[in-house]
C-alpha atoms as a PDB file:
ATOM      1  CA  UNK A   1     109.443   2.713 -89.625  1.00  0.00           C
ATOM      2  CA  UNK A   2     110.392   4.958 -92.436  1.00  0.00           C
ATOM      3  CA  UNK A   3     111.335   3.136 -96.362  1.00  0.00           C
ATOM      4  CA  UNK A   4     114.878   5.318 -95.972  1.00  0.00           C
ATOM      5  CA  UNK A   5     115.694   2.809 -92.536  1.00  0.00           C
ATOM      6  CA  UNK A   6     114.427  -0.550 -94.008  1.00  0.00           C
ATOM      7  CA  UNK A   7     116.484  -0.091 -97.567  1.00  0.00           C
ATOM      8  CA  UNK A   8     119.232   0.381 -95.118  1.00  0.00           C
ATOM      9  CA  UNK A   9     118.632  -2.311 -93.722  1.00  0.00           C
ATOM     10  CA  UNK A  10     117.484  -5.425 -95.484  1.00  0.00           C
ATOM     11  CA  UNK A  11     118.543  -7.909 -92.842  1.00  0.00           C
ATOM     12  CA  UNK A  12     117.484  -8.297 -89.338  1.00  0.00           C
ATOM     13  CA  UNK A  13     117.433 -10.402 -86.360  1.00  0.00           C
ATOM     14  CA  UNK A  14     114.433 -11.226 -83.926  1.00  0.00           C
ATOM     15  CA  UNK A  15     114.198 -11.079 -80.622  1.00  0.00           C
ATOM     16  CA  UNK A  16     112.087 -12.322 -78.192  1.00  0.00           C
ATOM     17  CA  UNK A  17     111.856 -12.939 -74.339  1.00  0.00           C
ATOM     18  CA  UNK A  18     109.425 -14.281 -71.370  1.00  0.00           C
ATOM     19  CA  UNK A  19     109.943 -13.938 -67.530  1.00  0.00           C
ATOM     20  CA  UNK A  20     108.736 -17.499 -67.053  1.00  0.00           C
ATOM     21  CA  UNK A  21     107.240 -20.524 -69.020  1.00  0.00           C
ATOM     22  CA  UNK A  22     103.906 -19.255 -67.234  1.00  0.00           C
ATOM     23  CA  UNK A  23     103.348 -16.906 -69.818  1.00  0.00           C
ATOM     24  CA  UNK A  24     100.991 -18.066 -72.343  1.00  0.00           C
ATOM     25  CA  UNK A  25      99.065 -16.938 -75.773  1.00  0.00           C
ATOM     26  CA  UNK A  26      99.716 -13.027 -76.258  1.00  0.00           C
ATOM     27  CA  UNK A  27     103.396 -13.374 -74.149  1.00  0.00           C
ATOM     28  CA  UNK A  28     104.613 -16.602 -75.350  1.00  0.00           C
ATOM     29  CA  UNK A  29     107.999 -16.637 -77.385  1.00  0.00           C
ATOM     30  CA  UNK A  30     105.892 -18.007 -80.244  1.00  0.00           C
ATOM     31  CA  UNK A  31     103.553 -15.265 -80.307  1.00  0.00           C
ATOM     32  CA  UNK A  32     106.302 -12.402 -80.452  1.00  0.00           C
ATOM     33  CA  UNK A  33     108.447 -14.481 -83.272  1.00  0.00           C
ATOM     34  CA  UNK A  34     104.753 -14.647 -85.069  1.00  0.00           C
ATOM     35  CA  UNK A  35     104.203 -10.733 -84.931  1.00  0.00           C
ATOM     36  CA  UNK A  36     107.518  -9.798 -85.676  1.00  0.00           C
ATOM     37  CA  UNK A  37     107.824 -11.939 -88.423  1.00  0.00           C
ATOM     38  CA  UNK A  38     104.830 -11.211 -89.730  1.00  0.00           C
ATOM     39  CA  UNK A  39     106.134  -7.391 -89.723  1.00  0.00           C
ATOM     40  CA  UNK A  40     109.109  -8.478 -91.542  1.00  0.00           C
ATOM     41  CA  UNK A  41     107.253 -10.076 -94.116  1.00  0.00           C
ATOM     42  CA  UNK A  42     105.280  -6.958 -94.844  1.00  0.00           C
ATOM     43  CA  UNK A  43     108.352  -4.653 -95.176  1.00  0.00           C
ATOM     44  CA  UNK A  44     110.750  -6.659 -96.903  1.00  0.00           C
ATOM     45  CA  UNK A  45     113.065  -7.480 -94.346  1.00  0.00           C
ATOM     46  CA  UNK A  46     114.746 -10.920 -94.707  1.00  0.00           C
ATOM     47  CA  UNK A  47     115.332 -12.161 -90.514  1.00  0.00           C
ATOM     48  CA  UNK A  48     118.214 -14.239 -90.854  1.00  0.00           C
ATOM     49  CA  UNK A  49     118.151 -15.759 -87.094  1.00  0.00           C
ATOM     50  CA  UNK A  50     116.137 -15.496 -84.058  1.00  0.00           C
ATOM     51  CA  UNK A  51     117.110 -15.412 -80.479  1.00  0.00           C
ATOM     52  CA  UNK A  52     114.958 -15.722 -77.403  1.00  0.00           C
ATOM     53  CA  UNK A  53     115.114 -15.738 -73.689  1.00  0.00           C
ATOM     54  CA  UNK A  54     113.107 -17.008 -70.368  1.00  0.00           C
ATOM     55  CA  UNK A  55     114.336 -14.701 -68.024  1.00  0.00           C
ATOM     56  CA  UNK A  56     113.928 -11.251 -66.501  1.00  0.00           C
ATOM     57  CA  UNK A  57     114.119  -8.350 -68.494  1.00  0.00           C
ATOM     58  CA  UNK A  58     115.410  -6.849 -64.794  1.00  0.00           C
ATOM     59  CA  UNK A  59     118.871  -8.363 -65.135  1.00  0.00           C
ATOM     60  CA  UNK A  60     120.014  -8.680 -68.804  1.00  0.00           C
ATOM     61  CA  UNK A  61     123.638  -9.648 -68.023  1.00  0.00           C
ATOM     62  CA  UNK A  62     121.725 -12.778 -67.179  1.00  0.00           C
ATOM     63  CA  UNK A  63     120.257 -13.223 -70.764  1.00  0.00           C
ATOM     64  CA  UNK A  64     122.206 -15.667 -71.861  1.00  0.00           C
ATOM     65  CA  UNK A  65     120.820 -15.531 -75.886  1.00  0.00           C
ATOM     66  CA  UNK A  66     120.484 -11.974 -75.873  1.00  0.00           C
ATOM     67  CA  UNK A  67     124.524 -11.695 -75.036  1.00  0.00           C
ATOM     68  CA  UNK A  68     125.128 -14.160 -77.266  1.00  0.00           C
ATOM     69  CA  UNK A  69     123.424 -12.079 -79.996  1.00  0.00           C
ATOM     70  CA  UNK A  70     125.391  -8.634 -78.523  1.00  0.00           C
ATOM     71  CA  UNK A  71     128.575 -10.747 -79.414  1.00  0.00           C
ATOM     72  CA  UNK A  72     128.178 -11.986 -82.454  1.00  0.00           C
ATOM     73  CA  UNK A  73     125.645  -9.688 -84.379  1.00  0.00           C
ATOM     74  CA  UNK A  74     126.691  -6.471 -85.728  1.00  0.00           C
ATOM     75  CA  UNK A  75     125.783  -3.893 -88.559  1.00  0.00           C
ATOM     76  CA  UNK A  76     121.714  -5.275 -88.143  1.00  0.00           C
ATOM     77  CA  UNK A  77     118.593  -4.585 -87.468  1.00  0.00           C
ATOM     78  CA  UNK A  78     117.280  -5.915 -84.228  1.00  0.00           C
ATOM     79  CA  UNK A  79     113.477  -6.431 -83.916  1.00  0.00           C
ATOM     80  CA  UNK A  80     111.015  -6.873 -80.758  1.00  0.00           C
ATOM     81  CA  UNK A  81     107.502  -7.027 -80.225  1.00  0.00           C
ATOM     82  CA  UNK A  82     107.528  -4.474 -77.355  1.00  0.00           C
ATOM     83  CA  UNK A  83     110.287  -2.198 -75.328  1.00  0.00           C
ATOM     84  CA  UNK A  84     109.909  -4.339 -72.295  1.00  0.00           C
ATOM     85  CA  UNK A  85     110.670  -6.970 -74.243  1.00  0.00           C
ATOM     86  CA  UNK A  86     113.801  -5.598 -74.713  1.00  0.00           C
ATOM     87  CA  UNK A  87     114.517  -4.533 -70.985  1.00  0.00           C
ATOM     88  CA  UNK A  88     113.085  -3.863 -67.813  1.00  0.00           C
ATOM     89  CA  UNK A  89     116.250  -1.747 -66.657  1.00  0.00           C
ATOM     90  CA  UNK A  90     117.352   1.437 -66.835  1.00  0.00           C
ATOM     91  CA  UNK A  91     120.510   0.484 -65.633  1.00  0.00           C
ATOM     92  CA  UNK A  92     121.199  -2.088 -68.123  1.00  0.00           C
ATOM     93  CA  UNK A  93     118.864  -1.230 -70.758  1.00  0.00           C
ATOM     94  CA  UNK A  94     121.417   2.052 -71.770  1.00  0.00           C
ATOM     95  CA  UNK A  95     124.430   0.155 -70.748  1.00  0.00           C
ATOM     96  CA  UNK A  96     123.021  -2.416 -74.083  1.00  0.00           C
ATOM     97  CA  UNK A  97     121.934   0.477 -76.009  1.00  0.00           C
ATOM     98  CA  UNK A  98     125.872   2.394 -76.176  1.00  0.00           C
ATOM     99  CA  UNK A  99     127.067  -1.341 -77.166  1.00  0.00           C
ATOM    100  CA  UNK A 100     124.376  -1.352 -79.853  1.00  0.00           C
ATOM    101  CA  UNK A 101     125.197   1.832 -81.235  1.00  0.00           C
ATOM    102  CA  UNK A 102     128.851   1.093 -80.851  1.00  0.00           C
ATOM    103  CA  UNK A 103     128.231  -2.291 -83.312  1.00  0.00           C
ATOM    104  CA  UNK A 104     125.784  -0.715 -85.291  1.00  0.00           C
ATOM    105  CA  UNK A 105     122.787  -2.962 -83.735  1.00  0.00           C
ATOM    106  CA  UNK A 106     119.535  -0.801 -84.724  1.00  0.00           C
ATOM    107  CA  UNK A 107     116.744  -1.155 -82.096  1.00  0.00           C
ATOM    108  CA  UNK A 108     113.313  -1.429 -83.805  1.00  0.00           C
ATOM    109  CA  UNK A 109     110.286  -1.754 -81.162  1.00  0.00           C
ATOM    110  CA  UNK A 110     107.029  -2.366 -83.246  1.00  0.00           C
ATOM    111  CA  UNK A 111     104.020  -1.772 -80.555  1.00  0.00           C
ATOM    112  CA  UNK A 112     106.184   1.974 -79.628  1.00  0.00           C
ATOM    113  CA  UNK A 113     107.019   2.175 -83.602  1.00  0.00           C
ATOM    114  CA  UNK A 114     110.664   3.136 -81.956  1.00  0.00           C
ATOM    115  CA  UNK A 115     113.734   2.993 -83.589  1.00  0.00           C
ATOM    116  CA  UNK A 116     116.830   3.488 -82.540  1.00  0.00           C
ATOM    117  CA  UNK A 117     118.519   5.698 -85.350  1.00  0.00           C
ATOM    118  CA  UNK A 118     118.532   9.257 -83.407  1.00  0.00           C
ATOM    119  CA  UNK A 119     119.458  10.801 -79.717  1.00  0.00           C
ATOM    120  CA  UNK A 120     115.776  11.752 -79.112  1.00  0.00           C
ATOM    121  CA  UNK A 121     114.000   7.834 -80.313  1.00  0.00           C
ATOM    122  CA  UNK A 122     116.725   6.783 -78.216  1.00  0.00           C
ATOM    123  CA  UNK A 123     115.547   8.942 -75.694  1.00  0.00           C
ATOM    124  CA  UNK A 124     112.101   7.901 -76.205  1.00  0.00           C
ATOM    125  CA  UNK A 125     112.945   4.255 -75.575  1.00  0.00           C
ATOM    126  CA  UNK A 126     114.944   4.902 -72.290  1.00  0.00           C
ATOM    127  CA  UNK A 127     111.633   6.682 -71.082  1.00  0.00           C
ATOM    128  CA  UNK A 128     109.878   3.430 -71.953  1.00  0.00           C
ATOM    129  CA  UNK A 129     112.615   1.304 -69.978  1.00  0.00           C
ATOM    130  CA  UNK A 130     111.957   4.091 -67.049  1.00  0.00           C
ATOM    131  CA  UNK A 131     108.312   3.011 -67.083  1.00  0.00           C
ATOM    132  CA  UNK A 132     109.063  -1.027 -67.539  1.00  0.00           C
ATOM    133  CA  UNK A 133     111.718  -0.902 -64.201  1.00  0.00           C
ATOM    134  CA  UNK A 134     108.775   0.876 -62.635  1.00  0.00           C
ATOM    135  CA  UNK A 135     105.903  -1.753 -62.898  1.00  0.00           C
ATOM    136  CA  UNK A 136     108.329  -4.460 -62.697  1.00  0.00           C
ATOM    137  CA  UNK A 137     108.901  -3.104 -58.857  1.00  0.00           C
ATOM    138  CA  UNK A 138     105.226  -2.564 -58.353  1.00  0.00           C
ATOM    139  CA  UNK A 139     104.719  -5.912 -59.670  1.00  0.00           C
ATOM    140  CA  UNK A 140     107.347  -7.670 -57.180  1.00  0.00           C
ATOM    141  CA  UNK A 141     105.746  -5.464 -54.094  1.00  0.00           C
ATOM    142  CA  UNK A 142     102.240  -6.739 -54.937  1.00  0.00           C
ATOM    143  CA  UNK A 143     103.503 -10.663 -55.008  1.00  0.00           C
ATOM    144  CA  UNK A 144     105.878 -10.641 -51.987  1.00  0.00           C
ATOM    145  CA  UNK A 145     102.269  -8.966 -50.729  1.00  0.00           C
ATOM    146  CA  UNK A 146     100.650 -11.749 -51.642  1.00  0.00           C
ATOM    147  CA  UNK A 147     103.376 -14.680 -50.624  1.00  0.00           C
ATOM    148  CA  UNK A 148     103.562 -12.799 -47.282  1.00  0.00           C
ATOM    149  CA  UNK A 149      99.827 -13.161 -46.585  1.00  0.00           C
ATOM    150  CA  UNK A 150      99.732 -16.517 -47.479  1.00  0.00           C
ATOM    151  CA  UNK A 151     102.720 -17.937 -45.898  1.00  0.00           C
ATOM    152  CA  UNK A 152     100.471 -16.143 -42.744  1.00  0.00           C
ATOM    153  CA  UNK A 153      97.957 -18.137 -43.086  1.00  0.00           C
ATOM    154  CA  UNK A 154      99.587 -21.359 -42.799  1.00  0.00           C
ATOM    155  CA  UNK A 155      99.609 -21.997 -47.027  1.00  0.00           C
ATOM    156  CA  UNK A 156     102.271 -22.950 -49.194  1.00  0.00           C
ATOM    157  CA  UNK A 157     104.784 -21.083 -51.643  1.00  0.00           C
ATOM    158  CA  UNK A 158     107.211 -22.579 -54.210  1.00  0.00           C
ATOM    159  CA  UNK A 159     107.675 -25.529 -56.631  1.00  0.00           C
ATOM    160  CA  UNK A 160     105.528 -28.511 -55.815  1.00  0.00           C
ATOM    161  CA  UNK A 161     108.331 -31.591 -55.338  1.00  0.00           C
ATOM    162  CA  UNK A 162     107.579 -35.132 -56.579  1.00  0.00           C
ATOM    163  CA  UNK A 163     105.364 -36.994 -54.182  1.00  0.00           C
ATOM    164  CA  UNK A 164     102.938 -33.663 -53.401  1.00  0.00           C
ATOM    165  CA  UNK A 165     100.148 -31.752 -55.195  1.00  0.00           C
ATOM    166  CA  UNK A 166      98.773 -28.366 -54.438  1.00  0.00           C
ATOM    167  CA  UNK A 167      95.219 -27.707 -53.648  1.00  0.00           C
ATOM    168  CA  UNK A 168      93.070 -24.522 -53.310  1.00  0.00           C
ATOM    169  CA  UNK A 169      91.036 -24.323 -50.002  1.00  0.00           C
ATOM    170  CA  UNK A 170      87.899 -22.631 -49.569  1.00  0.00           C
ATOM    171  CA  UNK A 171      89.694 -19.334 -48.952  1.00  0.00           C
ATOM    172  CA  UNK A 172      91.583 -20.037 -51.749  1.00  0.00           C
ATOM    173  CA  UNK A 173      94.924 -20.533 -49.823  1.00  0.00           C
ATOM    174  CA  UNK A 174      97.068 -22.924 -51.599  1.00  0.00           C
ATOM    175  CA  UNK A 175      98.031 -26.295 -49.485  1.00  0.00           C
ATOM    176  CA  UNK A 176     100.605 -28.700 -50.027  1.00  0.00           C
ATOM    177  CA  UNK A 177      99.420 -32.719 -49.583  1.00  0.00           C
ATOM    178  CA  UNK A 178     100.888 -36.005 -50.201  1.00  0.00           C
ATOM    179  CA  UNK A 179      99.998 -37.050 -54.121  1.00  0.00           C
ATOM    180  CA  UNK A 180      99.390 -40.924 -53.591  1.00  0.00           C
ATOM    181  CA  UNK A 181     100.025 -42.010 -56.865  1.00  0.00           C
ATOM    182  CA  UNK A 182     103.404 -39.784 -56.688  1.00  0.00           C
ATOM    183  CA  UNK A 183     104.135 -41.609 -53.261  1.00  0.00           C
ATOM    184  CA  UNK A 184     103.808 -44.981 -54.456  1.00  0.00           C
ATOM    185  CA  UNK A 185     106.322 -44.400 -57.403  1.00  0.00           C
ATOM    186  CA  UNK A 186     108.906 -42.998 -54.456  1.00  0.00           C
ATOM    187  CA  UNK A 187     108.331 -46.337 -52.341  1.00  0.00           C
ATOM    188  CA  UNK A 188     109.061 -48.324 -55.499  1.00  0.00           C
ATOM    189  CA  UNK A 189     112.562 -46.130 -56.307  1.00  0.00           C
ATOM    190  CA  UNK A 190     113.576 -46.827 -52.424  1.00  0.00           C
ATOM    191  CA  UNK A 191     112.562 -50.712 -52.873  1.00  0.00           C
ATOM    192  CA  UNK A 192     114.560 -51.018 -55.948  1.00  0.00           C
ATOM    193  CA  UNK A 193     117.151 -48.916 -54.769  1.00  0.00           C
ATOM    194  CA  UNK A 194     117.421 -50.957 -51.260  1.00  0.00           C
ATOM    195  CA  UNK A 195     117.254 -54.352 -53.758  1.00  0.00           C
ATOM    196  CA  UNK A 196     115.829 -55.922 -50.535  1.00  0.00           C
ATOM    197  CA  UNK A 197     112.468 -56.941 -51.778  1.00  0.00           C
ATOM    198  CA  UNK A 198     111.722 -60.072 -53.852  1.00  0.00           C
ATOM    199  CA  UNK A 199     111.268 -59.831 -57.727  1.00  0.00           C
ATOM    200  CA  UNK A 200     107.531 -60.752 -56.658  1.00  0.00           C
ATOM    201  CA  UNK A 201     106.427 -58.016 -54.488  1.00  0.00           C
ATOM    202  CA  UNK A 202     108.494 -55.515 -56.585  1.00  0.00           C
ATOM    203  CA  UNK A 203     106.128 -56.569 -60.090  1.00  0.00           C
ATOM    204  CA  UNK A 204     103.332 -56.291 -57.120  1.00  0.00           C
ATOM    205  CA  UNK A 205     103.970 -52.552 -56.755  1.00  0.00           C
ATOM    206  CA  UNK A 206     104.529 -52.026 -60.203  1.00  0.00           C
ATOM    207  CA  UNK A 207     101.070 -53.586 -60.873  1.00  0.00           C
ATOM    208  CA  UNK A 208      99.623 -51.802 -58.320  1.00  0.00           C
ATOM    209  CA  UNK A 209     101.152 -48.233 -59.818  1.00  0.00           C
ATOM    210  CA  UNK A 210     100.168 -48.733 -63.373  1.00  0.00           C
ATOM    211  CA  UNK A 211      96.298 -50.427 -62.035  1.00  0.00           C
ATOM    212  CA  UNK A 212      97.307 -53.245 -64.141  1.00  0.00           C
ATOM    213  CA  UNK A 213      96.975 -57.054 -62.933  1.00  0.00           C
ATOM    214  CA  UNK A 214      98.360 -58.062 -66.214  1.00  0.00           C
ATOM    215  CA  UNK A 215     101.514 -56.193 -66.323  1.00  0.00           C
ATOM    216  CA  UNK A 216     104.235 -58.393 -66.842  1.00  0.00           C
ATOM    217  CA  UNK A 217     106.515 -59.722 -64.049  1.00  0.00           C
ATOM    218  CA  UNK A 218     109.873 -57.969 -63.211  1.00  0.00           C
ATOM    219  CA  UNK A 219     112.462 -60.103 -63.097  1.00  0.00           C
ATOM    220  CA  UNK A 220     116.237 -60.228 -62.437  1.00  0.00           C
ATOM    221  CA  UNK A 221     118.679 -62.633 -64.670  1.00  0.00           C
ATOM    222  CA  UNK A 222     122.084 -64.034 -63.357  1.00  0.00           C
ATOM    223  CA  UNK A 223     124.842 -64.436 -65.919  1.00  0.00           C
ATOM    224  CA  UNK A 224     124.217 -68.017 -65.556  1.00  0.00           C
ATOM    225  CA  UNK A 225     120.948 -67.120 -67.045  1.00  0.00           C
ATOM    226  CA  UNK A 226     118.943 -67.599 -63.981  1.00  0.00           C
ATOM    227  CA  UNK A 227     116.132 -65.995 -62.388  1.00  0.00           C
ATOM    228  CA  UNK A 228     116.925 -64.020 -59.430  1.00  0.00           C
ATOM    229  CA  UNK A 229     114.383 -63.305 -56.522  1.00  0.00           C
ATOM    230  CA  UNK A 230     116.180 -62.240 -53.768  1.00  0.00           C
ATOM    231  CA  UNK A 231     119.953 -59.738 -54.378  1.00  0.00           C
ATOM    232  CA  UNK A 232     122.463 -61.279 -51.717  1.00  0.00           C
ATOM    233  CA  UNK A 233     123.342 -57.594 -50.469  1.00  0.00           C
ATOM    234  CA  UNK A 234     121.871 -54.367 -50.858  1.00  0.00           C
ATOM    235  CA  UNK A 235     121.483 -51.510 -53.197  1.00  0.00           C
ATOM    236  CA  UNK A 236     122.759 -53.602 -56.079  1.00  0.00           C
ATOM    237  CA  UNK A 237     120.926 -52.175 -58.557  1.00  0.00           C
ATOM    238  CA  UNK A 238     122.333 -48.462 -59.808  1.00  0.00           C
ATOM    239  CA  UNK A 239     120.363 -45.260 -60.855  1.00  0.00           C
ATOM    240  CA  UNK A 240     120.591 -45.728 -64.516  1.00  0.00           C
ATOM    241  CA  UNK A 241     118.774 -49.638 -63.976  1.00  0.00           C
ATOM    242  CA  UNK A 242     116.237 -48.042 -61.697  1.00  0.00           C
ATOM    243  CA  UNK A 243     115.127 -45.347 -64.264  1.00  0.00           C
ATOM    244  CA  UNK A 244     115.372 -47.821 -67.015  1.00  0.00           C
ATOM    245  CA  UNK A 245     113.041 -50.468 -64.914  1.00  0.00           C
ATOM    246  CA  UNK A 246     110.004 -47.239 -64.491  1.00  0.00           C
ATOM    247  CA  UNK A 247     110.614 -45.887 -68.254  1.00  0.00           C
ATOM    248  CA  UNK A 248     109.798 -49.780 -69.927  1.00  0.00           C
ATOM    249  CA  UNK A 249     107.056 -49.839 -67.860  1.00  0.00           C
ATOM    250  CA  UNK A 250     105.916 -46.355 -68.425  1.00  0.00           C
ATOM    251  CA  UNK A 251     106.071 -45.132 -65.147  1.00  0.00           C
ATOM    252  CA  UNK A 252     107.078 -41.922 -66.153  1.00  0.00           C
ATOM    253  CA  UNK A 253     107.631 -38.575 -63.783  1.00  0.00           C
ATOM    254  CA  UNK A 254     105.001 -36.056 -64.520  1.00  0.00           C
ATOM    255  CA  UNK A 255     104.817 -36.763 -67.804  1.00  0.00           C
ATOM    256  CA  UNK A 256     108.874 -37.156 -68.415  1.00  0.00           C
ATOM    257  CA  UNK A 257     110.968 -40.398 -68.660  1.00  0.00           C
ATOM    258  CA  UNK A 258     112.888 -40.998 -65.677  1.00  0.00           C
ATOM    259  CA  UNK A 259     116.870 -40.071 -65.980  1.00  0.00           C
ATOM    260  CA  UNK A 260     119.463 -41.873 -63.455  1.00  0.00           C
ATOM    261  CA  UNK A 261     119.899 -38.054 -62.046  1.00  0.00           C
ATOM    262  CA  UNK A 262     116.116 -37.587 -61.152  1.00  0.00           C
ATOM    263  CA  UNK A 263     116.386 -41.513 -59.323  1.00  0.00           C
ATOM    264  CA  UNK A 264     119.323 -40.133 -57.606  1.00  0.00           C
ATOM    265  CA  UNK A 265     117.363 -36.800 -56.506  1.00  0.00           C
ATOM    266  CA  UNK A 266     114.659 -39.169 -55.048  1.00  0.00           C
ATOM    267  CA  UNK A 267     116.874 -41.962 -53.313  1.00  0.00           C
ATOM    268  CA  UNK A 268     118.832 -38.788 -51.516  1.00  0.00           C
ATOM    269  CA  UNK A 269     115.916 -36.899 -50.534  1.00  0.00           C
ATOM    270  CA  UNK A 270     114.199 -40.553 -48.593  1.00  0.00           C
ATOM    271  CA  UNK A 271     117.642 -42.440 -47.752  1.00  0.00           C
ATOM    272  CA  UNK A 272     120.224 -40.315 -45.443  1.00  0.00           C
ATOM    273  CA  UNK A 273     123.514 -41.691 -45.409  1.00  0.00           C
ATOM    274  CA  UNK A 274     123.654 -42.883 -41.666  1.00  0.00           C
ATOM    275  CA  UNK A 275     120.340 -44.880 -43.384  1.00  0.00           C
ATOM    276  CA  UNK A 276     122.279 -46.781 -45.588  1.00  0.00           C
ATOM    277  CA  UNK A 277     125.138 -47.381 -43.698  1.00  0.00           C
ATOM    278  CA  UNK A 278     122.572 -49.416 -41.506  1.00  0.00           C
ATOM    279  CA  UNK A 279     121.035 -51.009 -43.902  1.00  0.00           C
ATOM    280  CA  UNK A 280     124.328 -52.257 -45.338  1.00  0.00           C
ATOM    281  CA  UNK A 281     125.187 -53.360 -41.424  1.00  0.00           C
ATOM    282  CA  UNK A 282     121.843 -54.973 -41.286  1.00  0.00           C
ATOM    283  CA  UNK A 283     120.955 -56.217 -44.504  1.00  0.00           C
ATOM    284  CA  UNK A 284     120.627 -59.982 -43.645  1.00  0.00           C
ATOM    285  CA  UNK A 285     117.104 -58.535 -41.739  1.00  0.00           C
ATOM    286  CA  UNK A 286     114.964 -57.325 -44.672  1.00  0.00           C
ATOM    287  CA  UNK A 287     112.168 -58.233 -42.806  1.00  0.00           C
ATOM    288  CA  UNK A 288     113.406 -55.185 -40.409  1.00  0.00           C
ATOM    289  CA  UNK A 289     114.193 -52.789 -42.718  1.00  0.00           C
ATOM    290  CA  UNK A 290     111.423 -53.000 -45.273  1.00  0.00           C
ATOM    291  CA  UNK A 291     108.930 -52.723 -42.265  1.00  0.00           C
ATOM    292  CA  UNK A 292     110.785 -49.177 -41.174  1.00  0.00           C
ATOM    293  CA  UNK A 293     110.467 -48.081 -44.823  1.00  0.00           C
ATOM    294  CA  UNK A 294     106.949 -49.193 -44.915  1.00  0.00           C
ATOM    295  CA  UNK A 295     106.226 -46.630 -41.788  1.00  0.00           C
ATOM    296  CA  UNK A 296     107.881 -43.791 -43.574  1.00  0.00           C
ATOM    297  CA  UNK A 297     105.805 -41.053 -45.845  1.00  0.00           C
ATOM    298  CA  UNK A 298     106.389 -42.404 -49.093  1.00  0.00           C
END
C-alpha cells in the first residue's frame, strides 16, 4: 500500500468474517482483527471500529454487520485480511464494490496487497472474487459428496439435539445414540413439567443427575408456608420455575444455564398436545401416567 493512499487516509475500519463458528486459529474473527490491526499499527492508520460477520461470503445481502457498515461508513478505508474475506460472489461482490466507490469506501486486501483506488486493482480483486465463487462451489460439491455417502450408509447428518451424542464407527460413519446423562435431565423437565411426582422422588432424580446423595432436597412451599409433596393438578409449575429449579442446582444444558424457552423446546418436543389433554383428564391416576412416561425414550 503506497505512503500517497495511507496519508489519504488516516482512518479506517476493519473487517472481518467466518462461514461458521467451526473455524478456528488462522480463520477465527480474532485472528483477522489481530493481523489487520497489527498492519494498522505499522502504517499509521488509526481503526476507529470493527465489524465482523459469521456467515457466507456467498450471499452478502445476508451480512448483517457488513450492511450495517455499507450504511453508515463513508469517506474510509476498509481493511480485510484476505479477498474472500470480503466476498465469495461475483454477483454481489461488484454490486458492493460500485456502492463503495459511490461512498468513497476504499477496499484494502492485505494477503493480495489490493486496493481499491483504480479500474485495473479493482479489476484485480473481481478476478480474486471469480476464483473465491469458484472453490466455494467445489467446496459445496465435495460435502453434499460426502453427506450423500453417508446418509447411504445408514449415518447421521445435522445438529446433534439435546438427549443424543454422535459417535464415529469403525468406518468412521458418524451415528446418532441416546446421551444418558442428556436423557435423564429430559425425564426430570417432563416430571416437573407434569408436577405429578412427589417432592421426594423429584430431589431423587436430581440426586441421581448431579451423582450426589447429599444434594439438598427440592421442595415446594404453600403461601401458608407449608411444605408441599404432592401439586393437586397438573403442570403447575411454568417454564421459567422449571429452568430456575436445574440452574440452582447446576444442571446446566451443555454447558449453558437453562432459559424458560429451551424448557419449553424440550416439554414440546416429549409432550404432544393430545398428551396433555389426557393427562389433565386423567390426572387423579399418576400412578398411570408416570408409568407411560417411564416407558418412553427419555
Amino acid at each position: 500500500m503506497s505512503n500517497n493512499i495511507i496519508n489519504k487516509k488516516k482512518n479506517a475500519i476493519i473487517y472481518s468474517r467466518i462461514s461458521s463458528n467451526n473455524q478456528i486459529d488462522n480463520n477465527s474473527i480474532e485472528f483477522q482483527k489481530s493481523i489487520c490491526t497489527k498492519y494498522a499499527n505499522i502504517n499509521n492508520i488509526n481503526i476507529i471500529k470493527y465489524y465482523s460477520d459469521i456467515g457466507s461470503g456467498t450471499n452478502m445481502k445476508k451480512l448483517k454487520e457488513f450492511n450495517q457498515l455499507i450504511n453508515n461508513e463513508s469517506n474510509i478505508l476498509l481493511i480485510v485480511q484476505n479477498i474472500d474475506r470480503f466476498s465469495r460472489s461475483v454477483e454481489h461482490g461488484s454490486y458492493y464494490l460500485d456502492i463503495m466507490q459511490q461512498k468513497n469506501i476504499l477496499l484494502y486486501s492485505i494477503e493480495q496487497q489490493l486496493y481499491s483506488n483504480n479500474i485495473e486493482n479493482i479489476s484485480q480483486i473481481k478476478n480474486c472474487i471469480i476464483h473465491n465463487e469458484l472453490y466455494s462451489k467445489q467446496l459445496s460439491r465435495r460435502i453434499k459428496n460426502i453427506q450423500s455417502m453417508i446418509r447411504n450408509k445408514g449415518g447421521y447428518i445435522g445438529g446433534i439435539p439435546f438427549g443424543y451424542s454422535i459417535f464415529k464407527d469403525n468406518n468412521k460413519i458418524p451415528r446418532k445414540i441416546l446421551n444418558k446423562h442428556e436423557q435423564k435431565i429430559i425425564k426430570l423437565i417432563i416430571n416437573l413439567k407434569i408436577s405429578l411426582s412427589s417432592s421426594k422422588n423429584l430431589t431423587k432424580s436430581i440426586r441421581d443427575i448431579k451423582n450426589n446423595n447429599n444434594e439438598d432436597e427440592l421442595e415446594f412451599i404453600d403461601e401458608n408456608q407449608n411444605i408441599i409433596n404432592y401439586f393437586d393438578k397438573p403442570f403447575t409449575l411454568d417454564n421459567k420455575t422449571i429452568s430456575e429449579i436445574l440452574n440452582n442446582y447446576n444442571i446446566l444444558k451443555r454447558k449453558k444455564k437453562w432459559t424458560p424457552t429451551s424448557v419449553a423446546y424440550i416439554v414440546k418436543k416429549n409432550i404432544c398436545k393430545k398428551t396433555k389433554n389426557n393427562i389433565r383428564k386423567n390426572h387423579k391416576n399418576k400412578k398411570k401416567i408416570l408409568n407411560n412416561f417411564k416407558k418412553m425414550s427419555i
